[in-house]
N, C-alpha and C. Protein backbone atom coordinates (compact mmCIF):
# COMPACT_ATOMS: atom_id res chain seq x y z
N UNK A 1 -136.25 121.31 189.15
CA UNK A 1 -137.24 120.30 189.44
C UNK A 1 -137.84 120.58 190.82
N UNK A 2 -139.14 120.16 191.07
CA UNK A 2 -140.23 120.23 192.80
C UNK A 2 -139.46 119.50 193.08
N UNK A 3 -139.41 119.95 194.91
CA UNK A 3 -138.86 119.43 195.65
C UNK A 3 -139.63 118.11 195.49
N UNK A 4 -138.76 117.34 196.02
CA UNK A 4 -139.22 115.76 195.94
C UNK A 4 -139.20 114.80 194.68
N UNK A 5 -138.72 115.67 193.26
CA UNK A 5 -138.86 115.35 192.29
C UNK A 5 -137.34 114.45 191.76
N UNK A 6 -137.25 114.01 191.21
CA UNK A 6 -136.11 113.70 190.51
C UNK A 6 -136.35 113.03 189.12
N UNK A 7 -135.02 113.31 188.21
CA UNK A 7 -135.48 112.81 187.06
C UNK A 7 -135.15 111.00 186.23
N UNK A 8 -135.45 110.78 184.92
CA UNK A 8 -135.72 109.41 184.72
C UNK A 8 -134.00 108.88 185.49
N UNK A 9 -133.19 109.47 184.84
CA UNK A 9 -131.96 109.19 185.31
C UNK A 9 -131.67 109.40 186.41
N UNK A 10 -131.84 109.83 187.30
CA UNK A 10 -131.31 109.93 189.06
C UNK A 10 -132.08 108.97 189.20
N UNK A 11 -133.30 108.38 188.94
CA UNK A 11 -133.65 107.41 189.44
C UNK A 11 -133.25 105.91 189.16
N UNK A 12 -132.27 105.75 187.98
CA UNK A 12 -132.02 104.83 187.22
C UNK A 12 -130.24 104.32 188.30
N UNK A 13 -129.96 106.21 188.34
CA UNK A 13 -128.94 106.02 189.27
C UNK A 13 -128.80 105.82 190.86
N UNK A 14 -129.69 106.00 191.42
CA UNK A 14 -130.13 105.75 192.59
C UNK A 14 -130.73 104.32 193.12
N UNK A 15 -131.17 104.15 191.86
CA UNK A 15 -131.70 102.38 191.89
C UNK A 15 -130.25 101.79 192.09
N UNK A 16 -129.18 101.65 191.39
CA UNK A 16 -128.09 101.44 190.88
C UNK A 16 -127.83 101.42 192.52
N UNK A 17 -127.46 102.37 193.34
CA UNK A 17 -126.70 102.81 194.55
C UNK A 17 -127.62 102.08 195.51
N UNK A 18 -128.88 101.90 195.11
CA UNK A 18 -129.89 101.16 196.27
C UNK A 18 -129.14 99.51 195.73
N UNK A 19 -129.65 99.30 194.62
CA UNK A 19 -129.10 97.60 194.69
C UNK A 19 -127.65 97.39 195.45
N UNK A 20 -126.75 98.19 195.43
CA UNK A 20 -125.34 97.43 195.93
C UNK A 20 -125.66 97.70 197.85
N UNK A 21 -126.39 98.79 198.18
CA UNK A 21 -126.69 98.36 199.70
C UNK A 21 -127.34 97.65 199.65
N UNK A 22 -128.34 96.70 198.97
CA UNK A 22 -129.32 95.74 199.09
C UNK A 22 -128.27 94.59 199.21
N UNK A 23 -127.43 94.68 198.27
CA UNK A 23 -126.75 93.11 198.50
C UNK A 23 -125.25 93.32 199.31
N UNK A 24 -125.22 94.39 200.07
CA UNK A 24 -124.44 94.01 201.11
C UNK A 24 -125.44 93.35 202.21
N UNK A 25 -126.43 93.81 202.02
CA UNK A 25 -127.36 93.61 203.11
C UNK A 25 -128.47 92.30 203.23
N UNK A 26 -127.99 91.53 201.93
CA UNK A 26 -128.28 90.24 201.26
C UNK A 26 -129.89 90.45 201.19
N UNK A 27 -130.29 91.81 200.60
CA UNK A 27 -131.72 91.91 200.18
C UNK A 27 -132.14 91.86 199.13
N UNK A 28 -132.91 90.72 198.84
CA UNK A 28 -133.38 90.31 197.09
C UNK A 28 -133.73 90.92 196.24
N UNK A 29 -133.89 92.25 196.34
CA UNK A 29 -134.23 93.47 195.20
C UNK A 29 -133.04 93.22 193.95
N UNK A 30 -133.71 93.67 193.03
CA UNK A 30 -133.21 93.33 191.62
C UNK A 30 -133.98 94.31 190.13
N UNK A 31 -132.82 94.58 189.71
CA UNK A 31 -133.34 95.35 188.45
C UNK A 31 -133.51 94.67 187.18
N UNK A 32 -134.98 95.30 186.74
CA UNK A 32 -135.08 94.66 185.41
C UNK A 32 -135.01 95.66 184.88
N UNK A 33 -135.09 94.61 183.07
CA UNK A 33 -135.47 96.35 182.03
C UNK A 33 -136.32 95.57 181.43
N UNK A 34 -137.00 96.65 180.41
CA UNK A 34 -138.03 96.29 179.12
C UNK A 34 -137.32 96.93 177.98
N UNK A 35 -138.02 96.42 176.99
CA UNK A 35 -137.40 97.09 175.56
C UNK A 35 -137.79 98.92 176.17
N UNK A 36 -137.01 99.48 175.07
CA UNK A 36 -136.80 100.55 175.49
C UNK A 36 -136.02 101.54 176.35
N UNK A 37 -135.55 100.21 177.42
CA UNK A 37 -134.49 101.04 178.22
C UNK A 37 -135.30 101.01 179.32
N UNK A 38 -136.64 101.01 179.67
CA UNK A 38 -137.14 101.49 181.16
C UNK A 38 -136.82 100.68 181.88
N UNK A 39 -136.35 100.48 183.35
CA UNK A 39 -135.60 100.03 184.04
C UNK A 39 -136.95 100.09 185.57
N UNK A 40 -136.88 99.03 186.14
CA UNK A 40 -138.20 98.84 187.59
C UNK A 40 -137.03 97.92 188.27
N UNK A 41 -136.98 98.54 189.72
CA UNK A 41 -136.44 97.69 190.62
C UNK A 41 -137.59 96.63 191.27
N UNK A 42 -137.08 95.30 191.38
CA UNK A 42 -138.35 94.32 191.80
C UNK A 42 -137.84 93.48 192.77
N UNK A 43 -138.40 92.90 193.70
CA UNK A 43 -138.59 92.24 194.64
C UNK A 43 -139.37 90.79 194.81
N UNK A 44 -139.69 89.77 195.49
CA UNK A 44 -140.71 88.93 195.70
C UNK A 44 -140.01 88.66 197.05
N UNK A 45 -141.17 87.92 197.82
CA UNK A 45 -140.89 87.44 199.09
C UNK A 45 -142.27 86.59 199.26
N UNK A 46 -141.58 85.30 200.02
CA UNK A 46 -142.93 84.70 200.92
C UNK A 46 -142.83 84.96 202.36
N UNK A 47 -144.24 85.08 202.90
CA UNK A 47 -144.31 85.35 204.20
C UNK A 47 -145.57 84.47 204.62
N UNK A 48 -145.12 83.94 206.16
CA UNK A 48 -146.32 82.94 206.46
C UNK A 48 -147.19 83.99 207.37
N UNK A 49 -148.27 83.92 207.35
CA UNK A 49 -149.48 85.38 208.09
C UNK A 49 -150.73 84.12 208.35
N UNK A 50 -151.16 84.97 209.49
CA UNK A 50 -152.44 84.32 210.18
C UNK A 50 -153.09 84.18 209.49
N UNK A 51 -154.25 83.27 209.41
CA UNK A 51 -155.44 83.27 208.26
C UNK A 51 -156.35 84.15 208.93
N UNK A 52 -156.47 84.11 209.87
CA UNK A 52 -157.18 85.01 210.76
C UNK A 52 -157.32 86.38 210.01
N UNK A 53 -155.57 86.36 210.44
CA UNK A 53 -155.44 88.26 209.64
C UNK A 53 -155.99 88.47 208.47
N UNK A 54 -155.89 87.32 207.62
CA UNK A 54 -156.20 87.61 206.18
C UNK A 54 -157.81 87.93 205.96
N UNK A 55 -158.59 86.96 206.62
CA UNK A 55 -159.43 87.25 206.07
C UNK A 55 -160.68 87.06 207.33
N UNK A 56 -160.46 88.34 208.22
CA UNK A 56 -160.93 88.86 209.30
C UNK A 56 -162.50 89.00 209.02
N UNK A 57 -162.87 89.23 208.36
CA UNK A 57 -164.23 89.35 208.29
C UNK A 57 -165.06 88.03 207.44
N UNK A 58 -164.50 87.38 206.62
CA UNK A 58 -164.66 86.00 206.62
C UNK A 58 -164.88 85.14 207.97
N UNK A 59 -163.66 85.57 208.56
CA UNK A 59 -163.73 84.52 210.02
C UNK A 59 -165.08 84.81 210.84
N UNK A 60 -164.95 86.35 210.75
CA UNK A 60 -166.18 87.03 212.02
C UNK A 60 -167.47 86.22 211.43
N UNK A 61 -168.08 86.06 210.21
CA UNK A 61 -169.06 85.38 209.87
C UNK A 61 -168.71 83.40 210.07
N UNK A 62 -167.64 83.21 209.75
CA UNK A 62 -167.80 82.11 210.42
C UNK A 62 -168.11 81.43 211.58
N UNK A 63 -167.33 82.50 212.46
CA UNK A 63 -167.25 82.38 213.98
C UNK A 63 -168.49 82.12 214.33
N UNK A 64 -169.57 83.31 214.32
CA UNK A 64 -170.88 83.23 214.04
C UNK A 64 -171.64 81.85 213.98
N UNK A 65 -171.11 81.23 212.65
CA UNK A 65 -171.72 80.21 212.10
C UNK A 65 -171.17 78.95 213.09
N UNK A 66 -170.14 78.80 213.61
CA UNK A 66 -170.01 78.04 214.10
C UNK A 66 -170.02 77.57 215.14
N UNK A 67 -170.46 78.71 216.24
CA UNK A 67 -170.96 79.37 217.66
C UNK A 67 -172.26 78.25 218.19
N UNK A 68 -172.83 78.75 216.57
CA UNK A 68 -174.16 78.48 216.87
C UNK A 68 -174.36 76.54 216.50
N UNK A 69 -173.13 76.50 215.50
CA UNK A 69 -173.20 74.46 215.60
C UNK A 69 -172.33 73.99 216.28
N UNK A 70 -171.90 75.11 217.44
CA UNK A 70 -171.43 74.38 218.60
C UNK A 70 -169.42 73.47 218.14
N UNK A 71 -169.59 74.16 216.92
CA UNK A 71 -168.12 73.88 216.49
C UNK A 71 -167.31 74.79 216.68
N UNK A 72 -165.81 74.48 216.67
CA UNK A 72 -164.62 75.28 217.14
C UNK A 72 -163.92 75.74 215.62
N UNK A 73 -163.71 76.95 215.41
CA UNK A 73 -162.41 77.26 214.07
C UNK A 73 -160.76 77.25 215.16
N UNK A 74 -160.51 76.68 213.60
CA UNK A 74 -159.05 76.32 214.04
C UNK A 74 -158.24 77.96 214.07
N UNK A 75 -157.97 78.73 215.03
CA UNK A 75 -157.60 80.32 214.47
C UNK A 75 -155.55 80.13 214.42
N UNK A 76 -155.62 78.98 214.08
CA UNK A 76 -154.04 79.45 214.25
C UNK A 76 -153.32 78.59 213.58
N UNK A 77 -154.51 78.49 212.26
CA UNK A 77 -154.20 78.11 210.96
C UNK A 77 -153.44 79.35 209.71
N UNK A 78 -152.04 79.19 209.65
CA UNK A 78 -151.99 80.22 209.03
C UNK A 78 -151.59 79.71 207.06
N UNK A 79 -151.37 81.11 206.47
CA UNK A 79 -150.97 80.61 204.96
C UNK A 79 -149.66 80.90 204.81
N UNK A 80 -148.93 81.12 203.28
CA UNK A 80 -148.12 81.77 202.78
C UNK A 80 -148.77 82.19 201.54
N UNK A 81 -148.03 83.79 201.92
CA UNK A 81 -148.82 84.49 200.77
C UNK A 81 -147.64 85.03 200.36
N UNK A 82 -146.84 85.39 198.81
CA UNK A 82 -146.36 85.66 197.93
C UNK A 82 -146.21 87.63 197.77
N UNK A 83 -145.43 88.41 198.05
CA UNK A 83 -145.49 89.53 198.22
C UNK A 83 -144.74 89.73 197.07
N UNK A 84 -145.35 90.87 196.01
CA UNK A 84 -144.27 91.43 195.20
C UNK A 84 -144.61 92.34 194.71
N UNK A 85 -142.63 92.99 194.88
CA UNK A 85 -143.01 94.53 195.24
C UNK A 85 -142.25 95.02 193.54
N UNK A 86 -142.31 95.99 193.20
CA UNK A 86 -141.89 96.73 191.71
C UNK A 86 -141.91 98.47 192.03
N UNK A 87 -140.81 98.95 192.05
CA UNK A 87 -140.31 100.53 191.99
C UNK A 87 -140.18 100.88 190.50
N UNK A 88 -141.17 101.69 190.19
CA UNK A 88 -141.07 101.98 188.67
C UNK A 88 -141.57 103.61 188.84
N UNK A 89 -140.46 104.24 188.08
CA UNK A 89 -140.03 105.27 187.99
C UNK A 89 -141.37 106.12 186.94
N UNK A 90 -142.42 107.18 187.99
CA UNK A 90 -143.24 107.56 186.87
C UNK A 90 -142.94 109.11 186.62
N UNK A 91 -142.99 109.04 185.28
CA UNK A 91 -142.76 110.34 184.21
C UNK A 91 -143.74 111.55 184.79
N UNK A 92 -144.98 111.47 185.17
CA UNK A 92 -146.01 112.36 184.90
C UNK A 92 -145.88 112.72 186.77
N UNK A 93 -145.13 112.50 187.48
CA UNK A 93 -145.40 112.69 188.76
C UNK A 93 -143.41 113.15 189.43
N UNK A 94 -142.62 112.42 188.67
CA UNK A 94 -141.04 112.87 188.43
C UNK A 94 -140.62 112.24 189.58
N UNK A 95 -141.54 111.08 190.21
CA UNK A 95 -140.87 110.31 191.75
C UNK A 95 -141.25 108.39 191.54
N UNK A 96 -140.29 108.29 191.75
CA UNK A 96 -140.32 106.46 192.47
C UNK A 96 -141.55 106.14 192.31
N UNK A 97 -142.23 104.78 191.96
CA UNK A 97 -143.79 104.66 192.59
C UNK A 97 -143.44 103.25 193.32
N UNK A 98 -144.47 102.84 194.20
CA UNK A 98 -144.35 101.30 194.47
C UNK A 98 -145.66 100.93 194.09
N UNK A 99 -145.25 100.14 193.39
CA UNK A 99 -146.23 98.91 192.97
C UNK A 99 -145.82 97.52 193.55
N UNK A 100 -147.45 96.59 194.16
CA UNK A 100 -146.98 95.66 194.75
C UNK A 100 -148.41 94.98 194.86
N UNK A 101 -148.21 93.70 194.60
CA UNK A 101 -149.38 92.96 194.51
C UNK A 101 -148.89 91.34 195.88
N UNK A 102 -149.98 91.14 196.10
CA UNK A 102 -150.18 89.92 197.73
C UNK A 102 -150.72 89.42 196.58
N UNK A 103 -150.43 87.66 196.68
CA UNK A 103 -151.33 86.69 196.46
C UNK A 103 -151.35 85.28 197.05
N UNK A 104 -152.39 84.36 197.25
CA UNK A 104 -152.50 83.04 197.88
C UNK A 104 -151.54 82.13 197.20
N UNK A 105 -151.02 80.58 197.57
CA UNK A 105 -150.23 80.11 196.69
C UNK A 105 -150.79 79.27 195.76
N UNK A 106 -152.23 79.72 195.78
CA UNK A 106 -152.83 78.97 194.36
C UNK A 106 -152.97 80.33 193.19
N UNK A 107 -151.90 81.42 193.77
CA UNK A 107 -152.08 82.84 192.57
C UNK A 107 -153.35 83.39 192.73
N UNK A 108 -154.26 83.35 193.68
CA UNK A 108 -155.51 84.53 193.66
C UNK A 108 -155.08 86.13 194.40
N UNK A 109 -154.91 86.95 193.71
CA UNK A 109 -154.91 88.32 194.52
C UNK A 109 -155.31 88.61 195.67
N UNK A 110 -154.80 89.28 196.47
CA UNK A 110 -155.57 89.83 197.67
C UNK A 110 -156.47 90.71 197.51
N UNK A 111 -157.68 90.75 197.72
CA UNK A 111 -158.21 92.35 197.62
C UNK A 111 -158.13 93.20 197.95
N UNK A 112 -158.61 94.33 197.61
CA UNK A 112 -157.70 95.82 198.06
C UNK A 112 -158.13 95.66 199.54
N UNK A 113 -160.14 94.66 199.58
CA UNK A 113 -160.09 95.30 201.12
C UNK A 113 -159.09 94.57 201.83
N UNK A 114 -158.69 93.36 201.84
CA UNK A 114 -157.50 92.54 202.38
C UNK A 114 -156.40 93.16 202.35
N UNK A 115 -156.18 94.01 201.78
CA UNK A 115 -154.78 94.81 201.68
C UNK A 115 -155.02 96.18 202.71
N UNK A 116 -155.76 96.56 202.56
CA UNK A 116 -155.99 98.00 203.26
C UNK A 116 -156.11 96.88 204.69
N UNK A 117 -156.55 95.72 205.13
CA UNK A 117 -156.72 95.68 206.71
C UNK A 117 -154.93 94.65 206.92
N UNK A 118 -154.25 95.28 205.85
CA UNK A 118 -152.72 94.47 206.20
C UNK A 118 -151.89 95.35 206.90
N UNK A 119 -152.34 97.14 206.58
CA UNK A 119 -151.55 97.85 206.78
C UNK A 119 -151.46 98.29 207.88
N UNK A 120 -150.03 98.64 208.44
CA UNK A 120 -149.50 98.44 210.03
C UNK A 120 -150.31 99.68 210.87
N UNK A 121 -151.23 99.40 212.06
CA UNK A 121 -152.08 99.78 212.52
C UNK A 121 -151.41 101.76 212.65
N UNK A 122 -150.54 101.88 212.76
CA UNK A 122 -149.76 103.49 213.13
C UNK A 122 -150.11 104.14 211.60
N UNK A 123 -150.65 103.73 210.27
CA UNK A 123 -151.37 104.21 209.38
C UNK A 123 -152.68 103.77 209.09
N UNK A 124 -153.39 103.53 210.23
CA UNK A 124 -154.99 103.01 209.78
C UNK A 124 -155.62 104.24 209.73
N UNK A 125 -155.55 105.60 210.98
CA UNK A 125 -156.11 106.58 210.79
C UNK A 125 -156.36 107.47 209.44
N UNK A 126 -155.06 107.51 209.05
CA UNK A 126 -154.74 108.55 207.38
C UNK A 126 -155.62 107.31 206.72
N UNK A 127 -155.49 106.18 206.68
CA UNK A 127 -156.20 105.27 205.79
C UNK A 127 -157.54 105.56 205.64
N UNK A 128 -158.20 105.75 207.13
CA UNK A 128 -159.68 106.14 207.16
C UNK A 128 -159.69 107.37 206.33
N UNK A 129 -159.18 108.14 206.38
CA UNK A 129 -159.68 110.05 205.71
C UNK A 129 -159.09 109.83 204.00
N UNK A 130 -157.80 108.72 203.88
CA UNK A 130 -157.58 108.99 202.36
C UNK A 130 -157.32 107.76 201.96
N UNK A 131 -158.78 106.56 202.45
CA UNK A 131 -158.48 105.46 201.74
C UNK A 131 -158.14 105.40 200.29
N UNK A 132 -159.21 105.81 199.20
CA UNK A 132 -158.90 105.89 197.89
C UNK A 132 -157.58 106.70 197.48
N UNK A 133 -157.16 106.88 197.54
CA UNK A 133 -155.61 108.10 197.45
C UNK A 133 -154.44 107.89 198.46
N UNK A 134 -154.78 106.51 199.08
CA UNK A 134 -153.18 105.96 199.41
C UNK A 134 -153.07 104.94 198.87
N UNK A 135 -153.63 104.18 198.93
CA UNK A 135 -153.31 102.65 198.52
C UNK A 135 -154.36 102.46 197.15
N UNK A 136 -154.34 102.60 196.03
CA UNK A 136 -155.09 101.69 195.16
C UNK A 136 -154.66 100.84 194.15
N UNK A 137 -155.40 100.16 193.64
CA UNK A 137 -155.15 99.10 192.02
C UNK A 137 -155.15 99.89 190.99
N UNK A 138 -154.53 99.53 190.02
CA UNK A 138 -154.52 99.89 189.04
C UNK A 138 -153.40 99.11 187.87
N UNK A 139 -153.26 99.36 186.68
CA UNK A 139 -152.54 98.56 185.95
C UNK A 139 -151.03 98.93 185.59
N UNK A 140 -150.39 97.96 185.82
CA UNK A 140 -148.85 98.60 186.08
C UNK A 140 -148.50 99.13 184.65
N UNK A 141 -147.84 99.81 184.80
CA UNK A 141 -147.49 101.58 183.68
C UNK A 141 -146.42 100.44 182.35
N UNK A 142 -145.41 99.46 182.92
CA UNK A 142 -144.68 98.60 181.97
C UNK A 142 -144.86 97.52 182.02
N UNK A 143 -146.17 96.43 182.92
CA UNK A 143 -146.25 95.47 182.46
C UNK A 143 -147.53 95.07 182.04
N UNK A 144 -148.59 96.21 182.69
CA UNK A 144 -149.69 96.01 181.75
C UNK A 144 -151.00 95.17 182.70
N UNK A 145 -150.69 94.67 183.72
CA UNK A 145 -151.34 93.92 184.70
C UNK A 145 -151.57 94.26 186.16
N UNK A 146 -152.46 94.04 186.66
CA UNK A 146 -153.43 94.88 187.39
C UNK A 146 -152.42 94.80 189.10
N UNK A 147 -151.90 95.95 189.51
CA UNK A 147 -151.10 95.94 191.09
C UNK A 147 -151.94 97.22 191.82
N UNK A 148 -151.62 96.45 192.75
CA UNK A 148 -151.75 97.80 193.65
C UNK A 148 -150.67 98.78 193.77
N UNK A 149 -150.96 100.19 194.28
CA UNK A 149 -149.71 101.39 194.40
C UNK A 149 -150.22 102.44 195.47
N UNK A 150 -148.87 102.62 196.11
CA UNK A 150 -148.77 103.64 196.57
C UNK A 150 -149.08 104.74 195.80
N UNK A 151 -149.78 106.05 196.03
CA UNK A 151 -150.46 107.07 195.30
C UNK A 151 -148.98 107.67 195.51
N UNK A 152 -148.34 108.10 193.94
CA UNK A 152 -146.96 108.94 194.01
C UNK A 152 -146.86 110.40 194.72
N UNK A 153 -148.21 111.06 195.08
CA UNK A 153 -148.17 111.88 195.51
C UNK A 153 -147.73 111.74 197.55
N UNK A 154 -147.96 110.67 198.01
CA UNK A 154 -147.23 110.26 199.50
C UNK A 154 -145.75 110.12 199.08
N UNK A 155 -145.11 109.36 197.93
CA UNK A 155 -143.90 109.32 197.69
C UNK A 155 -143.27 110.52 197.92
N UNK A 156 -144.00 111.65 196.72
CA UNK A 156 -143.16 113.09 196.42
C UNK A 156 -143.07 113.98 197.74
N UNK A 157 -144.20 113.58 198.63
CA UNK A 157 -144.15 114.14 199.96
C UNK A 157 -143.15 113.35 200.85
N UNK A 158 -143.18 112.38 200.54
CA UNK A 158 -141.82 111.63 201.56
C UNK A 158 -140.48 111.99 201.30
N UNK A 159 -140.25 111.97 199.94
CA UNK A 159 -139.04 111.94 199.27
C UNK A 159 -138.47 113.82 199.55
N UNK A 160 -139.65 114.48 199.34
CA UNK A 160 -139.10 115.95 199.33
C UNK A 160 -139.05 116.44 201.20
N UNK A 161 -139.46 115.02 202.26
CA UNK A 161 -138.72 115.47 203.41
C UNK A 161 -137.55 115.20 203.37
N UNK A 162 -137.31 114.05 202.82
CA UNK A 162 -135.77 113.15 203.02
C UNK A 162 -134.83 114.47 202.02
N UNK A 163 -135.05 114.81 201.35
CA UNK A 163 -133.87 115.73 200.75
C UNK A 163 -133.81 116.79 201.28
N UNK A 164 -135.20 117.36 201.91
CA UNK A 164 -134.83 118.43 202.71
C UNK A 164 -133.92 118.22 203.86
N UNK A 165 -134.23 117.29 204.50
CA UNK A 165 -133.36 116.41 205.58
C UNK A 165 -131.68 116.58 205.33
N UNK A 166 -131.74 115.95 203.87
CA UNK A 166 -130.47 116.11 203.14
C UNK A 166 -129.63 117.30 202.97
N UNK A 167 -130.17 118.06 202.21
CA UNK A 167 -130.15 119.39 202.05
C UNK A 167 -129.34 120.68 203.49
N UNK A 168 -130.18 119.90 204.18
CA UNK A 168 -129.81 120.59 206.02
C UNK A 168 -128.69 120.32 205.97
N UNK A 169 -128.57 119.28 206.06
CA UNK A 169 -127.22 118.12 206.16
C UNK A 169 -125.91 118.99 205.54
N UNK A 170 -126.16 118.94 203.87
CA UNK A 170 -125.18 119.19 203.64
C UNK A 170 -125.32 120.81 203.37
N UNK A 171 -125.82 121.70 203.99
CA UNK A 171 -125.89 122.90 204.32
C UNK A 171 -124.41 123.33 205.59
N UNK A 172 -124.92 122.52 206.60
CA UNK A 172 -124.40 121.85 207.78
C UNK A 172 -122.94 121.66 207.89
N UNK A 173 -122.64 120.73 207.25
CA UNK A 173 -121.13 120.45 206.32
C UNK A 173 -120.69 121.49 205.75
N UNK A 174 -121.26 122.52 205.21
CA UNK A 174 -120.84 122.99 204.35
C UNK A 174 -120.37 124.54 205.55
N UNK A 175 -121.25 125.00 206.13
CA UNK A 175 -120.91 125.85 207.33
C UNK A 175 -119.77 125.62 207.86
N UNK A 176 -119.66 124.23 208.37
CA UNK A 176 -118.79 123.77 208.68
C UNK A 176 -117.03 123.55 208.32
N UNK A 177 -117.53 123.66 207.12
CA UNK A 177 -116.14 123.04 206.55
C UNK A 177 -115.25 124.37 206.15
N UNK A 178 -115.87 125.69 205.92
CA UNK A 178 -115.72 126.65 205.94
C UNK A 178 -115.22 127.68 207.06
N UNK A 179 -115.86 127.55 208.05
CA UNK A 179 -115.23 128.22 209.13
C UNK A 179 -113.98 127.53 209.63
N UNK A 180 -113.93 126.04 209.43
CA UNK A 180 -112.54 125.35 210.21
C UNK A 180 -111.69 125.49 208.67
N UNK A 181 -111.76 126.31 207.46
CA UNK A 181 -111.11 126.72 206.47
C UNK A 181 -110.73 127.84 206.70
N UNK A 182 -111.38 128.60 207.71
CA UNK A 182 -111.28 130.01 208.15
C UNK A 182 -109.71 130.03 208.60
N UNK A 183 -109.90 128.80 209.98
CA UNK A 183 -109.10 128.76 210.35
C UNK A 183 -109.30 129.43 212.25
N UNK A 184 -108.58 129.14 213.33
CA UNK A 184 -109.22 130.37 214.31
C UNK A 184 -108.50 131.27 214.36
N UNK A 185 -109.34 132.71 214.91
CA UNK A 185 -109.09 133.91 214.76
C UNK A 185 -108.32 134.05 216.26
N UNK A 186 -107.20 135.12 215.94
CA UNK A 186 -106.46 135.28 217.27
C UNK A 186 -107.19 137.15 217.32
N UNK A 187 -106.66 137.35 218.68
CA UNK A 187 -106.92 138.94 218.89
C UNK A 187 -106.14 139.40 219.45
């Protein structure tokens, strides 16, 4: 298998080894299945966020508007917005994907552009050169309804540092464990 790759089962088993550090670590991730056997690790979380943040260019036209009638916006009005995240294992790419959809608590989606101005400023640059091909929508692969995703091709590049990482590692160990098998040499 490409580096970075792994198959349906290492990932089924790795999910497996991720949930029991999740709940030492009392983190709400959780595995489902569907008929068939396919298996998605899933998540939800609420988080309270500035309204500001959310919807930054909304405000800038308000601000505007309200400059000029001499009225004040309240900027430190914030919401809770509903985060949920889904790791589903894709066939045609042989790595993890994340899928994950934001919404208001009356259930309206975030838009992608609301999503692309969420992401933590130390990836806005790569965002500018590969907006379409990091972050887009599209319809989730087992439930059929419209999320956003990480493009699996940043995964297979992440994942095939971390094993190389790995790999060193137990290269490392393995040098290791061998020469003190050696034993030391007298003269």
């Amino acid at each position: 298998m490409a580096a970075g790759s792994i198959s349906g089962d290492e990932f089924v088993k790795l999910a497996h080894d991720f949930l029991v550090l999740a709940e030492k670590t009392k983190d709400s991730w959780k595995m489902k299945e569907i008929p068939d056997k396919q298996y998605y690790l899933s998540k939800k979380e609420v988080k309270t966020v500035s309204r500001q943040h959310i919807e930054e260019k909304q405000t800038e036209d308000l601000t505007s508007i309200d400059e000029e009638d001499g009225c004040q916006l309240d900027m430190s009005s914030t919401e809770c917005l509903t985060y949920e995240y889904h790791v589903v294992y894709s066939h045609s790419y042989n790595v993890p994907v994340l899928y994950f959809n934001v919404y208001h608590q009356n259930g309206k989606l975030l838009s992608l552009d609301e999503v692309w101005s969420d992401i933590p400023e130390c990836y806005r640059d790569r965002l500018l050169e590969e907006r379409w091909s990091f972050i887009t929508q599209q319809e989730h692969p087992l439930l059929g309804r419209p999320f956003f995703m990480l493009h699996p091709c940043h995964t297979k590049d992440l994942m095939a540092q971390v094993t190389a990482i790995q790999d060193d590692g137990h290269r490392r160990n393995l040098s290791s464990d061998k020469s003190s098998a050696v034993g030391p040499t007298t003269s």
